[in-house]
C-alpha atoms as a PDB file:
ATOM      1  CA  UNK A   1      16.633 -11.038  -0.101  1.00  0.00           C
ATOM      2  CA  UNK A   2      13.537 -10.130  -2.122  1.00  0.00           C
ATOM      3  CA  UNK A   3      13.125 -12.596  -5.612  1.00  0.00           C
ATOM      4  CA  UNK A   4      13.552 -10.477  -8.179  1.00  0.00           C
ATOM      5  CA  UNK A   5      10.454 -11.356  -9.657  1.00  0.00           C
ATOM      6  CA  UNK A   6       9.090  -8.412 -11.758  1.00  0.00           C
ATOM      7  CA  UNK A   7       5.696  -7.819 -14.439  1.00  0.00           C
ATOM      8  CA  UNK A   8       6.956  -8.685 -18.048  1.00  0.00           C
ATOM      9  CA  UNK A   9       5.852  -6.552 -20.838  1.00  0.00           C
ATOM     10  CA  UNK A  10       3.172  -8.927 -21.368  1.00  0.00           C
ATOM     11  CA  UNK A  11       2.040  -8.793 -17.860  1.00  0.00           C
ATOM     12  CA  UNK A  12       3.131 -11.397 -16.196  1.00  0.00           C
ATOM     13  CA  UNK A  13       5.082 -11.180 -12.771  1.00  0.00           C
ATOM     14  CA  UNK A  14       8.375 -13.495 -13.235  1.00  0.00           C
ATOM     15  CA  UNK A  15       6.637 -16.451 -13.966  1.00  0.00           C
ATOM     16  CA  UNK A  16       3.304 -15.811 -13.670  1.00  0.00           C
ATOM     17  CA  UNK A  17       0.790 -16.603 -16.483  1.00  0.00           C
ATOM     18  CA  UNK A  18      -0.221 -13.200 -18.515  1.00  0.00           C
ATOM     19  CA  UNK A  19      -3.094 -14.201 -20.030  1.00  0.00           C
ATOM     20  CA  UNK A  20      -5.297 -12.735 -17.230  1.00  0.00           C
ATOM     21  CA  UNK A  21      -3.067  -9.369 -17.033  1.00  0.00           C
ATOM     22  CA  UNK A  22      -3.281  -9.195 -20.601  1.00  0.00           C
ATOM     23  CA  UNK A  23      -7.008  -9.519 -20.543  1.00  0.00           C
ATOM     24  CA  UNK A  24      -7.089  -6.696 -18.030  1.00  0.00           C
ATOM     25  CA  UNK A  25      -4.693  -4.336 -19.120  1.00  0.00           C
ATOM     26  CA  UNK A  26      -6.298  -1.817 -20.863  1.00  0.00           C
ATOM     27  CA  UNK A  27      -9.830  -1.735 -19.106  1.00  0.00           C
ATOM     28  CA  UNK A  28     -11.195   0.327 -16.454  1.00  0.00           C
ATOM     29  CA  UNK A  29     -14.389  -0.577 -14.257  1.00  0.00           C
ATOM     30  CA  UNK A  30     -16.571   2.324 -14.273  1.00  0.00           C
ATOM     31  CA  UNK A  31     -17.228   4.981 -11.650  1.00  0.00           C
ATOM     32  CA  UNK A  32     -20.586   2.796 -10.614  1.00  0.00           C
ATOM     33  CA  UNK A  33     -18.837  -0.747 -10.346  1.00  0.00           C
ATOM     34  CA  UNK A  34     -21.592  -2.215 -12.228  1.00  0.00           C
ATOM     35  CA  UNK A  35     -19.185  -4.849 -13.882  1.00  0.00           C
ATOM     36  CA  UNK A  36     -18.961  -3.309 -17.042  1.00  0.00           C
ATOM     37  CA  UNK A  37     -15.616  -2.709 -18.285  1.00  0.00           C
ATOM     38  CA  UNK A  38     -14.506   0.578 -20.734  1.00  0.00           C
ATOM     39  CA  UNK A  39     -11.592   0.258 -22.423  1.00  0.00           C
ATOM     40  CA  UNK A  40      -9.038   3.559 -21.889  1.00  0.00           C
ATOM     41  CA  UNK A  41      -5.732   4.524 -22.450  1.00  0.00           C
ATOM     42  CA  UNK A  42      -3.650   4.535 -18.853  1.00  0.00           C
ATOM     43  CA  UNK A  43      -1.068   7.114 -19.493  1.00  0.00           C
ATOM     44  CA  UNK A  44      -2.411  10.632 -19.922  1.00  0.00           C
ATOM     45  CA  UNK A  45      -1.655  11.891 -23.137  1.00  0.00           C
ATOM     46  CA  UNK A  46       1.131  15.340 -23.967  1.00  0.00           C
ATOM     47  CA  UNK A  47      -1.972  17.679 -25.011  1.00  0.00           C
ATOM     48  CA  UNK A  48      -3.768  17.107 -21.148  1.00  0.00           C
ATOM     49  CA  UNK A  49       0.027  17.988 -19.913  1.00  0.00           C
ATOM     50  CA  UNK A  50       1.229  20.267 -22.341  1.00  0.00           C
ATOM     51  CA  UNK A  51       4.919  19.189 -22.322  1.00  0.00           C
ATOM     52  CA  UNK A  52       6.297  19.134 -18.697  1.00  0.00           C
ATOM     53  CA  UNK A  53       4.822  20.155 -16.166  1.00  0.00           C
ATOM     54  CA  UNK A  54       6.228  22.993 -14.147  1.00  0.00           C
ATOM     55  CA  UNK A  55       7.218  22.573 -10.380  1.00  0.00           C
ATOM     56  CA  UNK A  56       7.376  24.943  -7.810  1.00  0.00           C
ATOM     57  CA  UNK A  57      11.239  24.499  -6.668  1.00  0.00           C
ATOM     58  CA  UNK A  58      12.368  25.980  -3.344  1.00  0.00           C
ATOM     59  CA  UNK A  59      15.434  24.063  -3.003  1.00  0.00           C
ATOM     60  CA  UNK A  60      18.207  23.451  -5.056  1.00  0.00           C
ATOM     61  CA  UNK A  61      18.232  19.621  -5.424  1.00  0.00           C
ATOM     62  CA  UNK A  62      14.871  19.778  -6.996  1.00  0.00           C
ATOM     63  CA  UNK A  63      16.518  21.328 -10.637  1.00  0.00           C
ATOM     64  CA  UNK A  64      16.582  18.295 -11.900  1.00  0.00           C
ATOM     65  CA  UNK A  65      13.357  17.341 -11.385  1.00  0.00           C
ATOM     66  CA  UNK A  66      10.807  17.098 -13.877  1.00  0.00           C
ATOM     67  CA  UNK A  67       7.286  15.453 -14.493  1.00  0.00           C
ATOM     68  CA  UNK A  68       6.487  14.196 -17.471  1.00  0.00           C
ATOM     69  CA  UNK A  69       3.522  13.282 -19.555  1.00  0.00           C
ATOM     70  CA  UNK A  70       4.880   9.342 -19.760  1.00  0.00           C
ATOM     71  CA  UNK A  71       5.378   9.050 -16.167  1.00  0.00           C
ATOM     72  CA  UNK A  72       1.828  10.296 -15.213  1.00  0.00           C
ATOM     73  CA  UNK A  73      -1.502   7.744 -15.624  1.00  0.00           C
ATOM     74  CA  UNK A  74      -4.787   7.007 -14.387  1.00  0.00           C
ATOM     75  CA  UNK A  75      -4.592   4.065 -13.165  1.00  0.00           C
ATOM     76  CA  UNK A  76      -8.024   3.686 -11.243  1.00  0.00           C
ATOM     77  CA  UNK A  77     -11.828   5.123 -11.281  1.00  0.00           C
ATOM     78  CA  UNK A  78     -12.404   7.369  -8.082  1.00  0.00           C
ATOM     79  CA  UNK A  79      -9.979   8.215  -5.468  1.00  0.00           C
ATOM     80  CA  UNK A  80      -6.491   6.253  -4.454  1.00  0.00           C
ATOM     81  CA  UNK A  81      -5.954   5.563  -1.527  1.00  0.00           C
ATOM     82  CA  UNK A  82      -2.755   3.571  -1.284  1.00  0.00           C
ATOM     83  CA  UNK A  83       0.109   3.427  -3.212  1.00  0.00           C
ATOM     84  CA  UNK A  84       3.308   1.242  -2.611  1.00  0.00           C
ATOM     85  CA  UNK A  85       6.374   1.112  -4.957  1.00  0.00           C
ATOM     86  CA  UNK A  86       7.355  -2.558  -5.450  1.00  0.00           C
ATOM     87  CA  UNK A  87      11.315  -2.966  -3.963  1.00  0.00           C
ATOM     88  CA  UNK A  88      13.241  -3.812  -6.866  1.00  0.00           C
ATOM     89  CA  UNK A  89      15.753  -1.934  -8.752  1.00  0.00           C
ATOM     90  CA  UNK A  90      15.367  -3.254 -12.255  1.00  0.00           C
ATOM     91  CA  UNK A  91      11.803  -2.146 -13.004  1.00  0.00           C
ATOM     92  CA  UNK A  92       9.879   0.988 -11.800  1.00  0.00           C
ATOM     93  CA  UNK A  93       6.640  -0.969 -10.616  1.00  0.00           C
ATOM     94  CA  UNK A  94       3.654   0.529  -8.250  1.00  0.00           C
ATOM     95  CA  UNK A  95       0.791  -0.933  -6.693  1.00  0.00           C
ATOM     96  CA  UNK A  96      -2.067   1.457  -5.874  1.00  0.00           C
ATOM     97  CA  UNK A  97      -5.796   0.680  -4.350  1.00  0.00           C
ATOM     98  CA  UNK A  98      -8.790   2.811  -4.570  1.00  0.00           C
ATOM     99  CA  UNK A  99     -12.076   3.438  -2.596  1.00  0.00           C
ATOM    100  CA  UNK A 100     -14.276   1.101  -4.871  1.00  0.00           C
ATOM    101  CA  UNK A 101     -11.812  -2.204  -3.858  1.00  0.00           C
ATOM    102  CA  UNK A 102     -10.034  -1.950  -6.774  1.00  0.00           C
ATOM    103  CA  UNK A 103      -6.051  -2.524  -6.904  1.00  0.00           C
ATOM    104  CA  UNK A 104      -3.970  -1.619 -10.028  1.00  0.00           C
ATOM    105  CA  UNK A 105      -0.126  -2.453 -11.174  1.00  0.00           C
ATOM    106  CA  UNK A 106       1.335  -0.274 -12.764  1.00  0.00           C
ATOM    107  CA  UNK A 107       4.617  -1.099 -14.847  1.00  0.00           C
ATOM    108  CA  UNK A 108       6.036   2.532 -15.227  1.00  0.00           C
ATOM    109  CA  UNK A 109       9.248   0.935 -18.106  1.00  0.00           C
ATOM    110  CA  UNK A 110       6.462  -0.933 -20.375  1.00  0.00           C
ATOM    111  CA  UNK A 111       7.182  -0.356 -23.588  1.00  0.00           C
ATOM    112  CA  UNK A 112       5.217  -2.259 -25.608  1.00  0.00           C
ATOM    113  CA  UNK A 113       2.740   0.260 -27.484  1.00  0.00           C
ATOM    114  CA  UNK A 114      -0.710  -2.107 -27.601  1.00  0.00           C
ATOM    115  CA  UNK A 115      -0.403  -2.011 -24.218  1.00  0.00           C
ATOM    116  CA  UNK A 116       0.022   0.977 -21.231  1.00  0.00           C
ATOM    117  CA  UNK A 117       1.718  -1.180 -18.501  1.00  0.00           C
ATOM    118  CA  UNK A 118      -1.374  -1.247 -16.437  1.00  0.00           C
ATOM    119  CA  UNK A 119      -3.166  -4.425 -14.453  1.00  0.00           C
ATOM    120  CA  UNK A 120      -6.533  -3.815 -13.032  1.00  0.00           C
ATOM    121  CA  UNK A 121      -8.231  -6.438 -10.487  1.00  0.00           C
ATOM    122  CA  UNK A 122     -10.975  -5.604  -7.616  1.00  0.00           C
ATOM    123  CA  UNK A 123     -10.315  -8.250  -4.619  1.00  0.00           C
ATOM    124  CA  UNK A 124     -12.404  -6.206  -1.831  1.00  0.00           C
ATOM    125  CA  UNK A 125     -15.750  -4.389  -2.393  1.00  0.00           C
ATOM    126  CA  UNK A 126     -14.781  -1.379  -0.409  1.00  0.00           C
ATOM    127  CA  UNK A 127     -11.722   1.057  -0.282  1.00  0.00           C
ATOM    128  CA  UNK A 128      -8.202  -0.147   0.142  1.00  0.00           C
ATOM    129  CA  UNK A 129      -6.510   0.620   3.347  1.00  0.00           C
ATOM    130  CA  UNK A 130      -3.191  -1.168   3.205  1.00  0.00           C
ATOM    131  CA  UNK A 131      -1.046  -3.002   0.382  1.00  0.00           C
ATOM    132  CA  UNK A 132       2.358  -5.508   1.747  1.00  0.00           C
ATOM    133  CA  UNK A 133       4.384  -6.824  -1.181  1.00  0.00           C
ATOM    134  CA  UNK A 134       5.656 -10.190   0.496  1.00  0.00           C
ATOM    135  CA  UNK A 135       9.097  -9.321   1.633  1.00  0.00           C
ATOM    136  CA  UNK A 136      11.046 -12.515  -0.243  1.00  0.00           C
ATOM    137  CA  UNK A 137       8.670 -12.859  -2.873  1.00  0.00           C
ATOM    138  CA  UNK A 138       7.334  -9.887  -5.192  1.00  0.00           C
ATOM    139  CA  UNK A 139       4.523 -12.838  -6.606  1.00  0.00           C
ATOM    140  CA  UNK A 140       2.844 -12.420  -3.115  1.00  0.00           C
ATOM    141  CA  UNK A 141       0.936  -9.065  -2.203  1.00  0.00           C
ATOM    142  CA  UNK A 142      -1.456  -8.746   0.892  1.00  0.00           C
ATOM    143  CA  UNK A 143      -4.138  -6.388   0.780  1.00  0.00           C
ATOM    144  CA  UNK A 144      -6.591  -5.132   3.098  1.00  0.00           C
ATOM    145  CA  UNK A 145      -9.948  -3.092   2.870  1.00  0.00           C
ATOM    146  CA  UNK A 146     -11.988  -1.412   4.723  1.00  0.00           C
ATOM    147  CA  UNK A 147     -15.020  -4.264   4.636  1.00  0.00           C
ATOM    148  CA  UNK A 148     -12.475  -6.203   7.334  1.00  0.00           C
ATOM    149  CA  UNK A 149     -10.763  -8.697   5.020  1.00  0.00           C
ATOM    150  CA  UNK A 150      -7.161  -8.784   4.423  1.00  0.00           C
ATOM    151  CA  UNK A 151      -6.558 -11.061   0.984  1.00  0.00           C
ATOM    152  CA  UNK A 152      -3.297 -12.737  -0.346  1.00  0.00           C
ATOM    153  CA  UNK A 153      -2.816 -12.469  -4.068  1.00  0.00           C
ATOM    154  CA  UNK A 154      -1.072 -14.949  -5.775  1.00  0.00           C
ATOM    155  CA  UNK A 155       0.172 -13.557  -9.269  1.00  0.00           C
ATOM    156  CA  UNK A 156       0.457 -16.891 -10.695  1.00  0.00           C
ATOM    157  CA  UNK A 157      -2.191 -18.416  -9.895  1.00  0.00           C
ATOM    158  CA  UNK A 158      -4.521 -14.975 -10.626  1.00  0.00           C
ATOM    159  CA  UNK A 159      -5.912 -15.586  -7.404  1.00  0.00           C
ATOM    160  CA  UNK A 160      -6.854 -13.288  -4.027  1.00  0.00           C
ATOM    161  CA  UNK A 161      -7.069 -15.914  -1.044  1.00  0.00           C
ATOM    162  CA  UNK A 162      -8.597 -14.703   2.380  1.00  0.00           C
ATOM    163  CA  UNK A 163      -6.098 -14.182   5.113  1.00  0.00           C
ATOM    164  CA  UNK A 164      -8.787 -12.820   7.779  1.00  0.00           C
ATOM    165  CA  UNK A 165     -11.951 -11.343   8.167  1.00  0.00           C
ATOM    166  CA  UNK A 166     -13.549  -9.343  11.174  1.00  0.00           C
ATOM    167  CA  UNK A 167     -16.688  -7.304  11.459  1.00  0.00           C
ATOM    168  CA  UNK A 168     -14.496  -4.288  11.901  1.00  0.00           C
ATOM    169  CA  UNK A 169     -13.059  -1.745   9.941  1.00  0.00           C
ATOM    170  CA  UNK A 170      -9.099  -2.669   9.148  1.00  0.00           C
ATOM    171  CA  UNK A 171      -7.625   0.760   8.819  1.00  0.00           C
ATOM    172  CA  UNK A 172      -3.934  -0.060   8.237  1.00  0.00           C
ATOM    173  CA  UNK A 173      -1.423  -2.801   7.625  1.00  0.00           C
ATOM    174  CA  UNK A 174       2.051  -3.056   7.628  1.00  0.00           C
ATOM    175  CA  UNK A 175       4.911  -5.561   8.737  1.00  0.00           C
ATOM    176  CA  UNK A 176       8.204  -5.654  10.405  1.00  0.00           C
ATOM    177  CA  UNK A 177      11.211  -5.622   8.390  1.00  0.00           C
ATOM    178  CA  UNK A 178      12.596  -8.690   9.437  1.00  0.00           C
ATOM    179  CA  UNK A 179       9.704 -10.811   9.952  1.00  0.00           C
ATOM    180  CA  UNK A 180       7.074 -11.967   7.124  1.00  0.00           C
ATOM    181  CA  UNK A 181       5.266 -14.271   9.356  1.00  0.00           C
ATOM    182  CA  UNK A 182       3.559 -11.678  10.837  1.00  0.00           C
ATOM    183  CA  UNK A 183       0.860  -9.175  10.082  1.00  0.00           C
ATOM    184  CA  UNK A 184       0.346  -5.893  11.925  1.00  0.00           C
ATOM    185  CA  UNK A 185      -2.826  -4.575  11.281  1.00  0.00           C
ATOM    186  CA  UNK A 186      -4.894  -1.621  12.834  1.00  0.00           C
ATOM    187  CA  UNK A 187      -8.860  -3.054  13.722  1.00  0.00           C
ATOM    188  CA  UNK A 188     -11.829  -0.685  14.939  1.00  0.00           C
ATOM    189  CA  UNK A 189     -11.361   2.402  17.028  1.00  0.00           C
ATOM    190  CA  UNK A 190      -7.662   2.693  18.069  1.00  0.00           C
ATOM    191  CA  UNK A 191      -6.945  -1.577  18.220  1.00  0.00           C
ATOM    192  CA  UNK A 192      -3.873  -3.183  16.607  1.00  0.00           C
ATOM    193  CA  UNK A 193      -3.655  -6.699  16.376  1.00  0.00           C
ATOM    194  CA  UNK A 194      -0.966  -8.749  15.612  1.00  0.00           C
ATOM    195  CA  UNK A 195      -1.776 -11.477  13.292  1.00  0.00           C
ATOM    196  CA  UNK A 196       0.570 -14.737  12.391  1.00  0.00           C
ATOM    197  CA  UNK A 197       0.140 -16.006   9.268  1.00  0.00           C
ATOM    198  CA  UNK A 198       1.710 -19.844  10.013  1.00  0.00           C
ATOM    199  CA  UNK A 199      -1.013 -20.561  12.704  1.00  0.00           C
ATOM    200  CA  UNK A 200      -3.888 -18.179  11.378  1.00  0.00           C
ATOM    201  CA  UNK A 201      -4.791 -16.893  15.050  1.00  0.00           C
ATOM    202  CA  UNK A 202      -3.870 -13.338  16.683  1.00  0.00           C
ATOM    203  CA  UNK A 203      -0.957 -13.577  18.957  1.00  0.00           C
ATOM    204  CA  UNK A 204      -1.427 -10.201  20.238  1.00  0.00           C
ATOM    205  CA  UNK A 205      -4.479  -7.569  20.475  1.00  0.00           C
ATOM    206  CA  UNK A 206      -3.315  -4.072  21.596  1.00  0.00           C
ATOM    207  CA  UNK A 207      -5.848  -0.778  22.178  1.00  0.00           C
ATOM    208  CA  UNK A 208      -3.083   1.904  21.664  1.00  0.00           C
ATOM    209  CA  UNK A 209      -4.810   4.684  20.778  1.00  0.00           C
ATOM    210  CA  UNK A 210      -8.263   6.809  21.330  1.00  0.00           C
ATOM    211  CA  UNK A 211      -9.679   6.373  18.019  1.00  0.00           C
ATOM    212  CA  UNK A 212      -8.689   4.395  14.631  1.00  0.00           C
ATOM    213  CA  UNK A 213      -5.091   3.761  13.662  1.00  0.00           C
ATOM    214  CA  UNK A 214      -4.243   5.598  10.190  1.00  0.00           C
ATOM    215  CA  UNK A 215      -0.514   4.318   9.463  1.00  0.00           C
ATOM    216  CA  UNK A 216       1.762   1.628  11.069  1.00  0.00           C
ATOM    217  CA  UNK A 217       5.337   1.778  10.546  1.00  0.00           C
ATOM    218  CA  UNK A 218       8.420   0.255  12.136  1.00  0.00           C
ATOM    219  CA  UNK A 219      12.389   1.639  12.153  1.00  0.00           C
ATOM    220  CA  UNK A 220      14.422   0.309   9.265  1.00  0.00           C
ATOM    221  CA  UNK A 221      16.995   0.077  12.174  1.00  0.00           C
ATOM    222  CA  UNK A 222      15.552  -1.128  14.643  1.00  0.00           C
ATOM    223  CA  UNK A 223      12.633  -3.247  14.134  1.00  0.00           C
ATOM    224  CA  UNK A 224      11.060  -3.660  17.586  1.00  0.00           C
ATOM    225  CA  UNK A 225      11.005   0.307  17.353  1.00  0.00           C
ATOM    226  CA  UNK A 226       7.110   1.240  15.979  1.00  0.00           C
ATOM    227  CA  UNK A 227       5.072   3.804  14.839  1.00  0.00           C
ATOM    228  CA  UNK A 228       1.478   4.979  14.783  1.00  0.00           C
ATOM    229  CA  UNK A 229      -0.782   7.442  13.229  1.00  0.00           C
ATOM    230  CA  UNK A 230      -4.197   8.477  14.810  1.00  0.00           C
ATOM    231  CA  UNK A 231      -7.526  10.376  14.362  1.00  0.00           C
ATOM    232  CA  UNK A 232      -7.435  10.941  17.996  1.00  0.00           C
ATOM    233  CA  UNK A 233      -4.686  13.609  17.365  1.00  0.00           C
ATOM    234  CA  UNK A 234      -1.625  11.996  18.451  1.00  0.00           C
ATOM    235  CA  UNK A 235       1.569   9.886  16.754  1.00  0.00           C
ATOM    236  CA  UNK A 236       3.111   7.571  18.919  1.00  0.00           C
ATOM    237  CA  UNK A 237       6.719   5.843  18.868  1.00  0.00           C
ATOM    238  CA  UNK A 238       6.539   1.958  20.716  1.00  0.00           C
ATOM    239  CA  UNK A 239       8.987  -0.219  21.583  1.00  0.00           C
ATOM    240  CA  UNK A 240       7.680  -3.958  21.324  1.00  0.00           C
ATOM    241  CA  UNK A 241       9.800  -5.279  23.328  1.00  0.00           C
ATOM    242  CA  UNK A 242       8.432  -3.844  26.557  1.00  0.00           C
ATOM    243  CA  UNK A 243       5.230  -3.962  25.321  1.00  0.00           C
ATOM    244  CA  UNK A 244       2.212  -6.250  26.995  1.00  0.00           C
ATOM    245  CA  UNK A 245      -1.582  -6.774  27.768  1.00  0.00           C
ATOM    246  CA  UNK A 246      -0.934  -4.831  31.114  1.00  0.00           C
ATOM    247  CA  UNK A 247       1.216  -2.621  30.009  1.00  0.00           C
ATOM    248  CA  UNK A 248       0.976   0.311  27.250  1.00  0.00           C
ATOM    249  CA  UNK A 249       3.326   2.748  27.448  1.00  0.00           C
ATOM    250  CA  UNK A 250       4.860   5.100  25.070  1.00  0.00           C
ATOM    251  CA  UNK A 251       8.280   5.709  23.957  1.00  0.00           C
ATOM    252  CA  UNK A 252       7.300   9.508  22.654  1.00  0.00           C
ATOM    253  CA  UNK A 253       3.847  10.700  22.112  1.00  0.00           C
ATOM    254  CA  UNK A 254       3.761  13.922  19.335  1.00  0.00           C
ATOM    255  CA  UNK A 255      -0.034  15.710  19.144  1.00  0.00           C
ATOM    256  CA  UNK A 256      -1.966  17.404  16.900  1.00  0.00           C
ATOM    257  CA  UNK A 257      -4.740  19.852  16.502  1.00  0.00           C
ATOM    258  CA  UNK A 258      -6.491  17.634  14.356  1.00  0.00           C
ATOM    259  CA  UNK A 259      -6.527  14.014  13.154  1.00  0.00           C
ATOM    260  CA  UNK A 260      -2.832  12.492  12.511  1.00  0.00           C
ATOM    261  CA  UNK A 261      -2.778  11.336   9.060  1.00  0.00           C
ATOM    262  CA  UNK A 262       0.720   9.615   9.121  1.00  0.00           C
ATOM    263  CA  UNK A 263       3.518   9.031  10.739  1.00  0.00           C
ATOM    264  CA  UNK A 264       6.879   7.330   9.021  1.00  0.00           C
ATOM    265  CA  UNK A 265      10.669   6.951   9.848  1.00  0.00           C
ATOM    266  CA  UNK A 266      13.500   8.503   7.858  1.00  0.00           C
ATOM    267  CA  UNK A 267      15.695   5.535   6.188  1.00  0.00           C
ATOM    268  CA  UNK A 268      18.129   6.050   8.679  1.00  0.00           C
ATOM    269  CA  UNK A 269      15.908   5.842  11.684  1.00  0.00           C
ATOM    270  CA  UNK A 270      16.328   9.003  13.383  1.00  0.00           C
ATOM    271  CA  UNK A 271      13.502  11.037  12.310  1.00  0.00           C
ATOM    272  CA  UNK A 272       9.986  10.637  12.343  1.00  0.00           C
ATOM    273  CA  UNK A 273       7.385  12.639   9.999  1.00  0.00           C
ATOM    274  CA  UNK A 274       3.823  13.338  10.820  1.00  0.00           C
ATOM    275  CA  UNK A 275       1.277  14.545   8.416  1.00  0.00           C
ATOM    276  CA  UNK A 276      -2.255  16.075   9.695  1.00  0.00           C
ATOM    277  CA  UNK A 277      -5.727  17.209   8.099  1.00  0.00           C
END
């Protein structure tokens, strides 16, 4: 079972030092990256929002749905590109990374007033393509960019070590459900590699698909059961355990016109969703 290991008020995550979140909380690098720091408020305020905002609702279980000002912040300069909701049911916490290399916490139930709840680091020095919180310990969260490095932070010692580096693009990361030894990671033009983190070597190196893998996701039921998104116009269900060097083959391919953005189970397995430009 995951630690229950959550950001304090001060900024701290379970028993992490906060001096460092602190320090960060309320700054913002600027749109350039030069290294100067501006210091903003996260959440945006009522008069930007105007009270709640009003959604479009087609079906009935979306009454009680509302947005409000308090839940909605800018948490990064430029463009997100991940975001990953941290697995714990005490504390509503989200990681997101953006297209400079920056990576931002945000603890939604702060409520200490000096502070907005948010945590600001840059690990990478281009844009984020994948975020892991470590499945039995919420203090460990693996990132990977787009400048082929995929980084370890360790929340109490402030600290992103390197995990791996390549000279390709790293498009995508995910894991299995059941195993956090390994890393699955998508590498150039349509590669996956599998990566284990106990020896630090590749066990396996896979070219599934045409061109570069956008998502990697595995069934919440069945684990061997995977997923994968492409810009070659195709999703693709796999089935690792019949799955070698010399032998590729699909358990369901689904195309599209254009580039497959994503491609996730339902909780309960038997669905997949695809998403396309």
């Amino acid at each position: 079972d995951v630690k229950d290991e959550i950001f304090s008020e001060k900024g701290a995550l379970g028993s992490c030092k906060s001096e460092g979140f602190e320090s960060l909380g309320t700054e913002k690098v600027d749109e350039s990256l030069s290294g100067k720091r501006k210091l903003v408020k996260g959440v945006v305020k009522n008069e930007y929002l105007d009270g709640l905002v009003k959604i479009e609702k087609n079906d009935q279980w979306l009454e009680s749905l509302d947005l409000k000002p308090e839940n909605v912040a800018r948490l990064l300069p430029g463009r997100i590109m991940v975001v990953k909701f941290f697995p714990c049911s005490s504390v509503r916490m989200i990681a997101a990374g953006n297209k400079f290399g920056n990576i931002a916490f945000w603890n939604v139930d702060s409520n200490n007033e000096k502070e907005d709840g948010i945590y600001l680091y840059r690990p990478h020095t281009g844009p984020i393509s994948g975020i892991l919180i470590h499945q039995h310990s919420m203090s460990k969260i693996y990132s990977s960019c787009y400048d082929g490095f995929i980084r370890l932070m360790d929340a109490e010692k402030e600290v992103f070590d390197l995990v791996h580096s390549c000279d390709d693009t790293i498009f995508s990361l995910s894991q299995q459900p059941n195993n956090s030894e390994t890393l699955y990671f998508a590498e150039g033009r349509g590669g996956l590699k599998v990566w284990d983190i106990r020896t630090g070597k590749s066990s396996k190196n896979w070219m599934l698909h045409e061109d570069r893998i956008n998502t990697i996701n595995f069934n919440s039921q069945n684990p061997n059961i995977m997923a994968t998104s492409s810009t070659d116009g195709t999703a693709c269900i796999w089935d690792l355990r019949s799955m070698s060097a010399h032998k590729l083959k699909t358990l369901k391919t689904v195309s599209h016109s254009r580039a497959v953005h994503s491609a996730y189970f339902s909780p309960s397995g038997s669905s997949l969703a695809t998403t396309r430009y």
